[in-house]
N, C-alpha and C. Protein backbone atom coordinates (compact mmCIF):
# COMPACT_ATOMS: atom_id res chain seq x y z
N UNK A 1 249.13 248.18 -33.82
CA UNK A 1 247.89 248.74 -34.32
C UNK A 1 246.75 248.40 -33.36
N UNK A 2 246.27 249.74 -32.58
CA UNK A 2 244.82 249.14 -32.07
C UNK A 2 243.42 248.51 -32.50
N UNK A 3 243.59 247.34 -31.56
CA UNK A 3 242.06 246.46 -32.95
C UNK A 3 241.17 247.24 -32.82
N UNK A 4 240.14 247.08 -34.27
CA UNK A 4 239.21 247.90 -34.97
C UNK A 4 237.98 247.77 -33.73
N UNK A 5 237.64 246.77 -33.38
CA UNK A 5 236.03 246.74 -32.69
C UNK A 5 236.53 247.34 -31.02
N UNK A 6 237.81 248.02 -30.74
CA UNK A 6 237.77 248.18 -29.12
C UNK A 6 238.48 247.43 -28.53
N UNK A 7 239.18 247.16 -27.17
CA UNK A 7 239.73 246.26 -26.50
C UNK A 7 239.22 244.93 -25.98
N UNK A 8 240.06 244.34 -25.74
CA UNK A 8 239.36 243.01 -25.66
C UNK A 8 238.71 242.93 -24.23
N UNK A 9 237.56 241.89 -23.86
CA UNK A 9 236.95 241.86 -22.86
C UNK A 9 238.18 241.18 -21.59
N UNK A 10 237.88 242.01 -20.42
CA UNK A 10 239.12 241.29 -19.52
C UNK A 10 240.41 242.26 -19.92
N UNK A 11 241.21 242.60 -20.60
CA UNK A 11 242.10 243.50 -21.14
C UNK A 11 241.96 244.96 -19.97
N UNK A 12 242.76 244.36 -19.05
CA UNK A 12 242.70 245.59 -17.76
C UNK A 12 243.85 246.59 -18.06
N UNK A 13 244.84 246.29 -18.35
CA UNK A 13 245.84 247.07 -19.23
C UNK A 13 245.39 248.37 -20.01
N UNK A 14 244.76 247.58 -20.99
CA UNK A 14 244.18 248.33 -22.13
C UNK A 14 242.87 249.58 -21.74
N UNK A 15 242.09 248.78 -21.05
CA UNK A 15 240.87 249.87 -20.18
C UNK A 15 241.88 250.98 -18.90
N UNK A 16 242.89 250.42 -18.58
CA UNK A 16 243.55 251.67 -17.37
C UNK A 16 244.15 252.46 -18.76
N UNK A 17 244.84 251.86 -19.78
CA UNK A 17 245.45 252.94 -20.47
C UNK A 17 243.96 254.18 -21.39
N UNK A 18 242.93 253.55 -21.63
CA UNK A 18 242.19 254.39 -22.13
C UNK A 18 241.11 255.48 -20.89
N UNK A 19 241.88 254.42 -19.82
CA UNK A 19 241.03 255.60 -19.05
C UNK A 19 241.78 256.94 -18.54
N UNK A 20 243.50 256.87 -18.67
CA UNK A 20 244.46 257.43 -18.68
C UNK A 20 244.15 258.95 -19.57
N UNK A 21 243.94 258.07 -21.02
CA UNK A 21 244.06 259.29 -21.97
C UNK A 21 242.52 259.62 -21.93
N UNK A 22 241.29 259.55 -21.17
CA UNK A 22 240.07 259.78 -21.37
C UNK A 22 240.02 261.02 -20.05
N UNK A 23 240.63 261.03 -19.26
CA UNK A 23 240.45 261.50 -18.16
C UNK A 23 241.71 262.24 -17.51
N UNK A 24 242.26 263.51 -18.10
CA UNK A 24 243.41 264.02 -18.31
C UNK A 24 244.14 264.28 -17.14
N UNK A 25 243.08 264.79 -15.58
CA UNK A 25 243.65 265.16 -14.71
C UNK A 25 243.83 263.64 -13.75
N UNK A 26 243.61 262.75 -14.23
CA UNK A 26 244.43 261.57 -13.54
C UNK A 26 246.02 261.93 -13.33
N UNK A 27 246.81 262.62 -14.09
CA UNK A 27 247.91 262.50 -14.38
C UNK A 27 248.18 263.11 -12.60
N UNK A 28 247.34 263.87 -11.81
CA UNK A 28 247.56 264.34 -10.54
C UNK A 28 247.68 263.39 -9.87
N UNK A 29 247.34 262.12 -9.91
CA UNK A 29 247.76 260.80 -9.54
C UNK A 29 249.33 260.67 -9.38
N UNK A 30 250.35 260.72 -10.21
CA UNK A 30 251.04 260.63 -10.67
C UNK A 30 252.25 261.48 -10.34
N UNK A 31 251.63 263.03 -10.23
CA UNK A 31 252.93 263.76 -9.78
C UNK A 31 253.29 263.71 -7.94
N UNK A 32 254.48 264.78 -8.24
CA UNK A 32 255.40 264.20 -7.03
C UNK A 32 254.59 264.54 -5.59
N UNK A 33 253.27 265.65 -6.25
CA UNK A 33 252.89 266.48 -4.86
C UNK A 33 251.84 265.78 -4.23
N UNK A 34 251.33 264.48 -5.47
CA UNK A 34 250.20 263.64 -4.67
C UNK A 34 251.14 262.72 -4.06
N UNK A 35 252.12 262.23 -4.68
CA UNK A 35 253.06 260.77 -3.60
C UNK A 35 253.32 261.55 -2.68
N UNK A 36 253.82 262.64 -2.45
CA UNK A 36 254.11 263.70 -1.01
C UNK A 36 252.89 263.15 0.01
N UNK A 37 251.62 263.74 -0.61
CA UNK A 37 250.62 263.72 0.45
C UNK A 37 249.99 262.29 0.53
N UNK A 38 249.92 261.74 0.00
CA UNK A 38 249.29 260.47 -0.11
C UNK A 38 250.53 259.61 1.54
N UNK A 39 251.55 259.80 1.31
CA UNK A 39 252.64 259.54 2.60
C UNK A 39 252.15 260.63 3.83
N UNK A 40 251.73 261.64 3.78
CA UNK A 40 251.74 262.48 4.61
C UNK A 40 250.38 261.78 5.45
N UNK A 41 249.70 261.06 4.63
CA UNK A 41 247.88 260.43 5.29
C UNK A 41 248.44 259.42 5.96
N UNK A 42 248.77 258.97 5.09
CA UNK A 42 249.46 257.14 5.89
C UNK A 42 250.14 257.54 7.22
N UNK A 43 251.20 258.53 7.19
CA UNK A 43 251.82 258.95 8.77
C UNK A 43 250.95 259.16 9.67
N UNK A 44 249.99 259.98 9.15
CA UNK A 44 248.96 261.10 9.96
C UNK A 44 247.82 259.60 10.50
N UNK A 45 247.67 258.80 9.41
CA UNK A 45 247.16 257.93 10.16
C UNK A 45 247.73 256.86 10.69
N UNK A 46 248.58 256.27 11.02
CA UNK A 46 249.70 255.59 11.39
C UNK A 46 249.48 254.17 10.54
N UNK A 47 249.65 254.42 9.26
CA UNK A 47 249.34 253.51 8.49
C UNK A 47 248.09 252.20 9.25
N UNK A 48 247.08 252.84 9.55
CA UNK A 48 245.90 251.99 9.64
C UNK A 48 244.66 252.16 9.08
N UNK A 49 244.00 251.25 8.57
CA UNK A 49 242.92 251.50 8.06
C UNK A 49 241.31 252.78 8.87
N UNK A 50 241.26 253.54 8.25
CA UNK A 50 240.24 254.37 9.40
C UNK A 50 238.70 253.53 9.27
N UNK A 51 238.61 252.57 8.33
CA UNK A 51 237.28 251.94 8.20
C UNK A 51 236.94 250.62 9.10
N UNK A 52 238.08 249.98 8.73
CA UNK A 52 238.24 249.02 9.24
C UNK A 52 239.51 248.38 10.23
N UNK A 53 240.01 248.86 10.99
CA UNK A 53 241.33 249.25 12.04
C UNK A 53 242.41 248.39 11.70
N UNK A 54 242.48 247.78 9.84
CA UNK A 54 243.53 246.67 9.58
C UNK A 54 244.67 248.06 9.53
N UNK A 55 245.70 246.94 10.05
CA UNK A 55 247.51 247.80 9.90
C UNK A 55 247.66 247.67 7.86
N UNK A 56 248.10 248.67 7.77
CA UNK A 56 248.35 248.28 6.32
C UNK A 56 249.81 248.09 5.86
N UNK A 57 250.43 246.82 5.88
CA UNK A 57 251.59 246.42 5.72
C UNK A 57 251.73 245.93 4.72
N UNK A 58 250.79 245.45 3.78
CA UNK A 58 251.10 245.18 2.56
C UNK A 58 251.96 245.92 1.52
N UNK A 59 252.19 245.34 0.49
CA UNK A 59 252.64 246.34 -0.64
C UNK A 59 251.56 246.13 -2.12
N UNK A 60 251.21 247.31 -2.71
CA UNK A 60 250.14 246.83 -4.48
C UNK A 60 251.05 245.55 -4.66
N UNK A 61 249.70 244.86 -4.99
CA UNK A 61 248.65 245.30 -5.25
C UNK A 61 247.88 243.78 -4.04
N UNK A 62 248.93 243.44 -2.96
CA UNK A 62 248.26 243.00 -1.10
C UNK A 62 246.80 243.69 -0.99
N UNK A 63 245.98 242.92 -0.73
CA UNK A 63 245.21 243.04 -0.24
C UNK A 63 245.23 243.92 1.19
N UNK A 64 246.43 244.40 2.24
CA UNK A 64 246.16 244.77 3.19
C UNK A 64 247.45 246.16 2.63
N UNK A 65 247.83 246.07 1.50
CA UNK A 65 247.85 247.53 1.18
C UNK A 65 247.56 249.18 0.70
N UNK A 66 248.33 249.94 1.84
CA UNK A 66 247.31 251.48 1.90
C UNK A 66 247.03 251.80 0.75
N UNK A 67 246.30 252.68 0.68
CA UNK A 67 245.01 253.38 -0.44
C UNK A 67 245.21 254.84 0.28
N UNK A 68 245.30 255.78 -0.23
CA UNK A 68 244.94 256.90 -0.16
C UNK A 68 243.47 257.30 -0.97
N UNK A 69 242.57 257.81 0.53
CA UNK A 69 240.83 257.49 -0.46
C UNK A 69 240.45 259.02 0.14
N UNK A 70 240.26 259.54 -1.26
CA UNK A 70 238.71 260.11 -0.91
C UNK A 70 237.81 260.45 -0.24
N UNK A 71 237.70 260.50 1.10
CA UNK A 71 235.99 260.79 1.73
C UNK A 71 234.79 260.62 1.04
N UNK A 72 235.22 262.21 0.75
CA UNK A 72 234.13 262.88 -0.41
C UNK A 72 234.40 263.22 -1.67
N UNK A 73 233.77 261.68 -2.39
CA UNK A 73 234.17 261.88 -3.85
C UNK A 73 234.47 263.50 -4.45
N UNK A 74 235.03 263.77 -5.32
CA UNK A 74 236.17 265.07 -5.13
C UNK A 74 235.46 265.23 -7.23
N UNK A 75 235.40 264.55 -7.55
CA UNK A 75 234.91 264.57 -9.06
C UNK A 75 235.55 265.47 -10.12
N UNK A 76 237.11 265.76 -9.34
CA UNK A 76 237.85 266.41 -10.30
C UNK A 76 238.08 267.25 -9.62
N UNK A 77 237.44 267.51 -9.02
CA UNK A 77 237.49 269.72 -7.99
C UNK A 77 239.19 269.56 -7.42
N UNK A 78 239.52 270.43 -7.57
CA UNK A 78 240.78 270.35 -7.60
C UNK A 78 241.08 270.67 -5.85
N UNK A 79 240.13 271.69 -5.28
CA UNK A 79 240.60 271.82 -4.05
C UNK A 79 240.28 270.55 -3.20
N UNK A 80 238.54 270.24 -3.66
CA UNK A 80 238.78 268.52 -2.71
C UNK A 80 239.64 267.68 -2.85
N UNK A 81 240.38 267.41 -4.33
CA UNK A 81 241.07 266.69 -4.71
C UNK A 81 242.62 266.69 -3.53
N UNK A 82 242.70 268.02 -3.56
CA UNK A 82 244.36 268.35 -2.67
C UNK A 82 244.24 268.75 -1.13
N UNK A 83 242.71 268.33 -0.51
CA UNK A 83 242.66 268.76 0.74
C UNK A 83 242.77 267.65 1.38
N UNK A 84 243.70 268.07 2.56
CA UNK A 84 244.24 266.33 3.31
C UNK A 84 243.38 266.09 4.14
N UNK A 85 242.42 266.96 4.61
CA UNK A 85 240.99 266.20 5.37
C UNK A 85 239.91 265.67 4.82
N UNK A 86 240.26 265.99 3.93
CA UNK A 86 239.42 264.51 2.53
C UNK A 86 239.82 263.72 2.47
N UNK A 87 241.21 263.60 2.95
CA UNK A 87 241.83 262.35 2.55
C UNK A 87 241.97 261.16 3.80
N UNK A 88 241.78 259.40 3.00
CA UNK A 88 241.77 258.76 4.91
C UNK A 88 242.81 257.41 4.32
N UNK A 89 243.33 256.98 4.81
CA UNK A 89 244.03 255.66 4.72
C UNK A 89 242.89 254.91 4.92
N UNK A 90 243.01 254.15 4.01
CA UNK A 90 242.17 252.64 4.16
C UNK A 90 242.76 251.37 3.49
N UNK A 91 242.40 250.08 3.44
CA UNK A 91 243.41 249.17 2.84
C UNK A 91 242.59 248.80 1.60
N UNK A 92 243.44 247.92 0.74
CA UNK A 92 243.18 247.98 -0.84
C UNK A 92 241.56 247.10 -0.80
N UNK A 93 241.65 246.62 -0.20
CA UNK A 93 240.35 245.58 0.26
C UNK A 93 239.39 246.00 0.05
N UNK A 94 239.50 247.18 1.17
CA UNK A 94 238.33 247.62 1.52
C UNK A 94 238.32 248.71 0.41
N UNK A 95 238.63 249.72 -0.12
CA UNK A 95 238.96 250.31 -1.55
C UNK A 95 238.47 249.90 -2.08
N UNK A 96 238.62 248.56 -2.81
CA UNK A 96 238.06 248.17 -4.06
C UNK A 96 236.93 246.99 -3.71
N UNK A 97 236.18 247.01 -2.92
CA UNK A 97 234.64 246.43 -2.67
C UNK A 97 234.13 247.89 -1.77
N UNK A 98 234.11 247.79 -0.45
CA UNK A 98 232.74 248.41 -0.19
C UNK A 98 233.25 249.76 -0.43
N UNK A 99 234.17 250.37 -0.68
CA UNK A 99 234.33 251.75 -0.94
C UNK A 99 233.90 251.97 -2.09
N UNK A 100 233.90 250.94 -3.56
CA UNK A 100 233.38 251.06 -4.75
C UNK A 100 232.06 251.01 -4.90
N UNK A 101 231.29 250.25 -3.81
CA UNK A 101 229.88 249.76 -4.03
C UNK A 101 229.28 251.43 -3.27
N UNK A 102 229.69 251.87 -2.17
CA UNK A 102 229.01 253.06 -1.98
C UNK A 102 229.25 254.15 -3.04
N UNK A 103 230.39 254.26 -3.77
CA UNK A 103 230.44 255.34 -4.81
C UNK A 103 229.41 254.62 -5.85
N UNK A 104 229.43 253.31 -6.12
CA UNK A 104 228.49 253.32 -7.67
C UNK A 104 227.21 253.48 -7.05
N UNK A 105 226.79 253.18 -5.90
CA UNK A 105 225.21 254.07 -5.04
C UNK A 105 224.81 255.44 -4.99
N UNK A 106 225.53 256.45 -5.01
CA UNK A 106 225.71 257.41 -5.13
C UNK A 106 225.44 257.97 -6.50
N UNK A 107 224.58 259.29 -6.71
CA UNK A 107 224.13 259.53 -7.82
C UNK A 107 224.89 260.50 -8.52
N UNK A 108 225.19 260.30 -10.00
CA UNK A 108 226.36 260.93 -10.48
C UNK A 108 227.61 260.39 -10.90
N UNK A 109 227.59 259.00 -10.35
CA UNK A 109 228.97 258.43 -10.66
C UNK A 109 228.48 257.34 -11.94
């Protein structure tokens, strides 16, 4: 039974699963034609970071493992979403600090 007041604070589980069912076309995450291309960036870039020139040899959730990112936040659009010159290898690092801090700068997000 889900508790009455919301998930608990810290509960990262629980916030990825409600952001799952809040946000439907995540599921493009998921199918076979984004793991296709998401490999097709990493080749194209020879698995190196384009921000910061780290090799990305790690594996999730390594700190020096690839990310398939975005450029230009894509906000659902389906063609930015699936265009591979939007798309750049970078490592998880850098992903989840300064790639997050320029998207929450950005107006709209």
């Amino acid at each position: 039974m889900p508790p009455r007041l919301g998930r608990a604070v810290g509960d990262e589980k629980a916030r990825l699963r409600e952001r799952e069912i809040n946000t439907p076309n995540r599921s493009w995450y998921h199918s076979a034609r984004w793991k296709k291309l998401r490999l097709d960036v990493f080749e194209r870039d020879s698995w190196t970071c384009k921000q910061t020139g780290a090799i990305c040899l790690g594996t999730h959730p390594a700190p020096n493992s690839p990310v398939c990112d975005h450029v230009k936040p894509h906000h659902w659009d389906e063609q930015l979403f699936w265009d591979i010159d939007n798309l750049q290898t970078v490592t998880k690092a850098y992903h989840d600090s300064e790639k997050q801090k320029q998207e929450r700068a950005q107006p709209g997000w």
